[in-house]
Protein backbone atom coordinates (compact mmCIF):
# COMPACT_ATOMS: atom_id res chain seq x y z
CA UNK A 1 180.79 116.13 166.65
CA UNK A 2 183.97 116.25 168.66
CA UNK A 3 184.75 113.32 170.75
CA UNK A 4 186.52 115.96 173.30
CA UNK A 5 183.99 118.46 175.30
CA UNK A 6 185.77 121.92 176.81
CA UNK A 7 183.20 123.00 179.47
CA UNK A 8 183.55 126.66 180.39
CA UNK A 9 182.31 127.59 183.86
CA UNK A 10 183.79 130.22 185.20
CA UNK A 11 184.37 134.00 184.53
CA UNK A 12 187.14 134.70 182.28
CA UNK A 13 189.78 136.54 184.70
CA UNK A 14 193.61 137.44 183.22
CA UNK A 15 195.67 133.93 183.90
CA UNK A 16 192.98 132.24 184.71
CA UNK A 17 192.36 128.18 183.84
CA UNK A 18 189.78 129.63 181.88
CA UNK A 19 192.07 131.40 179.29
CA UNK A 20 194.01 128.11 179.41
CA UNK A 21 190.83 126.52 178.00
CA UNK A 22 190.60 129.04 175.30
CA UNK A 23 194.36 128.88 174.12
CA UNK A 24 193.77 124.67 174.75
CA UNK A 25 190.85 125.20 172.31
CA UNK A 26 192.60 126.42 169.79
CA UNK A 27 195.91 124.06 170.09
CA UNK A 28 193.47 121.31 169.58
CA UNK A 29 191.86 122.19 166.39
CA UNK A 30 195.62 123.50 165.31
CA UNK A 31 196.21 119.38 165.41
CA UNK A 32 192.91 118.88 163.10
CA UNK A 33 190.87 117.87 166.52
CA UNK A 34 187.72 119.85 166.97
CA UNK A 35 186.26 120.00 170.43
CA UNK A 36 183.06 120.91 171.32
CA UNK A 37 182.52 124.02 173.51
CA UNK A 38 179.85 124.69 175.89
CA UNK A 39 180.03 127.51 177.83
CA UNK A 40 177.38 127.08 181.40
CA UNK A 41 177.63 129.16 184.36
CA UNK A 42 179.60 132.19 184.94
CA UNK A 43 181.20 130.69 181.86
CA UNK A 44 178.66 132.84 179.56
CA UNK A 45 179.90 135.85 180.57
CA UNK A 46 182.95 135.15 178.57
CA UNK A 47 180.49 135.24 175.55
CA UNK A 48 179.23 139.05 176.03
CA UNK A 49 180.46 141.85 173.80
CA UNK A 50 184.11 143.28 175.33
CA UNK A 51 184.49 140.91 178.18
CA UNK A 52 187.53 139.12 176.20
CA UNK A 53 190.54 141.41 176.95
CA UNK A 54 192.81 139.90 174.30
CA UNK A 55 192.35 140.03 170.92
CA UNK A 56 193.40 136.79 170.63
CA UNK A 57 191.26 134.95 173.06
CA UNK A 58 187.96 136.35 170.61
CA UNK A 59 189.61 135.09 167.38
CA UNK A 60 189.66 131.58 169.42
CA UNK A 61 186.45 131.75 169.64
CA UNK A 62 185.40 133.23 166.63
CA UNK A 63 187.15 129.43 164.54
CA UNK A 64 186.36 127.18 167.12
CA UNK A 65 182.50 128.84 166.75
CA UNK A 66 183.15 128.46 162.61
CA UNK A 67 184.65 125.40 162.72
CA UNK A 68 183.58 123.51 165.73
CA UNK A 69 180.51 125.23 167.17
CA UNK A 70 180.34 127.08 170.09
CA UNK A 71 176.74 125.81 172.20
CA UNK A 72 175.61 128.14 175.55
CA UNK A 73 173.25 126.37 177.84
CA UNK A 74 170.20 128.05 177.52
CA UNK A 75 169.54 127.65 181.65
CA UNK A 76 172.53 129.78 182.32
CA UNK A 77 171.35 132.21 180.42
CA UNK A 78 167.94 132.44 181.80
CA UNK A 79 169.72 132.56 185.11
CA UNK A 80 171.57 135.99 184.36
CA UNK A 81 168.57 137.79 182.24
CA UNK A 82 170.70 136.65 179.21
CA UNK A 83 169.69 136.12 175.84
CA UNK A 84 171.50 135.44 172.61
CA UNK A 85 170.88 138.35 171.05
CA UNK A 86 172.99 139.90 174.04
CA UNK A 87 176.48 137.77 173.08
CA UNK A 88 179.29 138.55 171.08
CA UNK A 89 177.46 138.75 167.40
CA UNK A 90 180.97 137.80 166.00
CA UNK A 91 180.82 134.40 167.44
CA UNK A 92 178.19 131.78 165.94
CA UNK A 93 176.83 130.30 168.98
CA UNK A 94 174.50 127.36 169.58
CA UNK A 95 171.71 127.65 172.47
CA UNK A 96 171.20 124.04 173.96
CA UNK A 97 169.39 122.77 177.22
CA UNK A 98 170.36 120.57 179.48
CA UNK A 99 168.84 116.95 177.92
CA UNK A 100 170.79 118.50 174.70
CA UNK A 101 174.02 118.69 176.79
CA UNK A 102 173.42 115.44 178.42
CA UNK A 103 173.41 113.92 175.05
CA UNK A 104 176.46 115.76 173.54
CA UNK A 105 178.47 114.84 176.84
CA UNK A 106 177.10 110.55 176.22
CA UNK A 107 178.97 111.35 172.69
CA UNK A 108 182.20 112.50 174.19
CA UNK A 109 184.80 110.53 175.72
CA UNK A 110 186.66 113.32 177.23
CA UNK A 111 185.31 115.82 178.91
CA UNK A 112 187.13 118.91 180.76
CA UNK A 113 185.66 121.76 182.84
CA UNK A 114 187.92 125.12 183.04
């Protein structure tokens, strides 16, 4: 596991810090440094089918899921009647709780929320 943790929070909107974090993701494992990313919040919603405008901003997330791993916290999903089978099928994601993230963050020495 990555020793740097990208938390996504917030709804993917054009410019946003968000689509910083995505385009930050993949700068990082450009440089042979895979983060983890854990998408919480209104951060899921950038892990639905067609909410990623930009071609680019999916094939991110499709590497980082391939090479990385790409984790949604299973609590956010409850919250919005989510379930995985409701996410981008492209994208290999990871359903974790909240003890799971706890750990994963104790493992990281960086962590950044977008």
């Amino acid at each position: 596991m990555g020793d740097t943790m990208l938390i996504m929070r917030k709804r993917l909107i054009p410019g946003s810090r968000v689509e910083e974090g995505l385009r930050l993701s993949a700068a990082m494992m450009g440089m042979d440094y895979m983060p983890v990313m854990v998408f919480v919040d209104n951060g899921v919603e950038i892990l639905l089918p067609d909410s990623l405008y930009k071609n680019n901003l999916k094939d991110y997330l499709m590497v980082v899921s391939d090479m990385a791993g790409v984790y949604v916290l299973e609590e956010s999903l409850f919250e919005r009647e989510l379930t995985l089978g409701d996410l981008e099928p492209g994208i290999d994601i990871t359903v974790i709780d909240a003890d799971e993230l706890a750990e994963m963050a104790r493992q990281c020495t960086i962590i950044t929320s977008f």
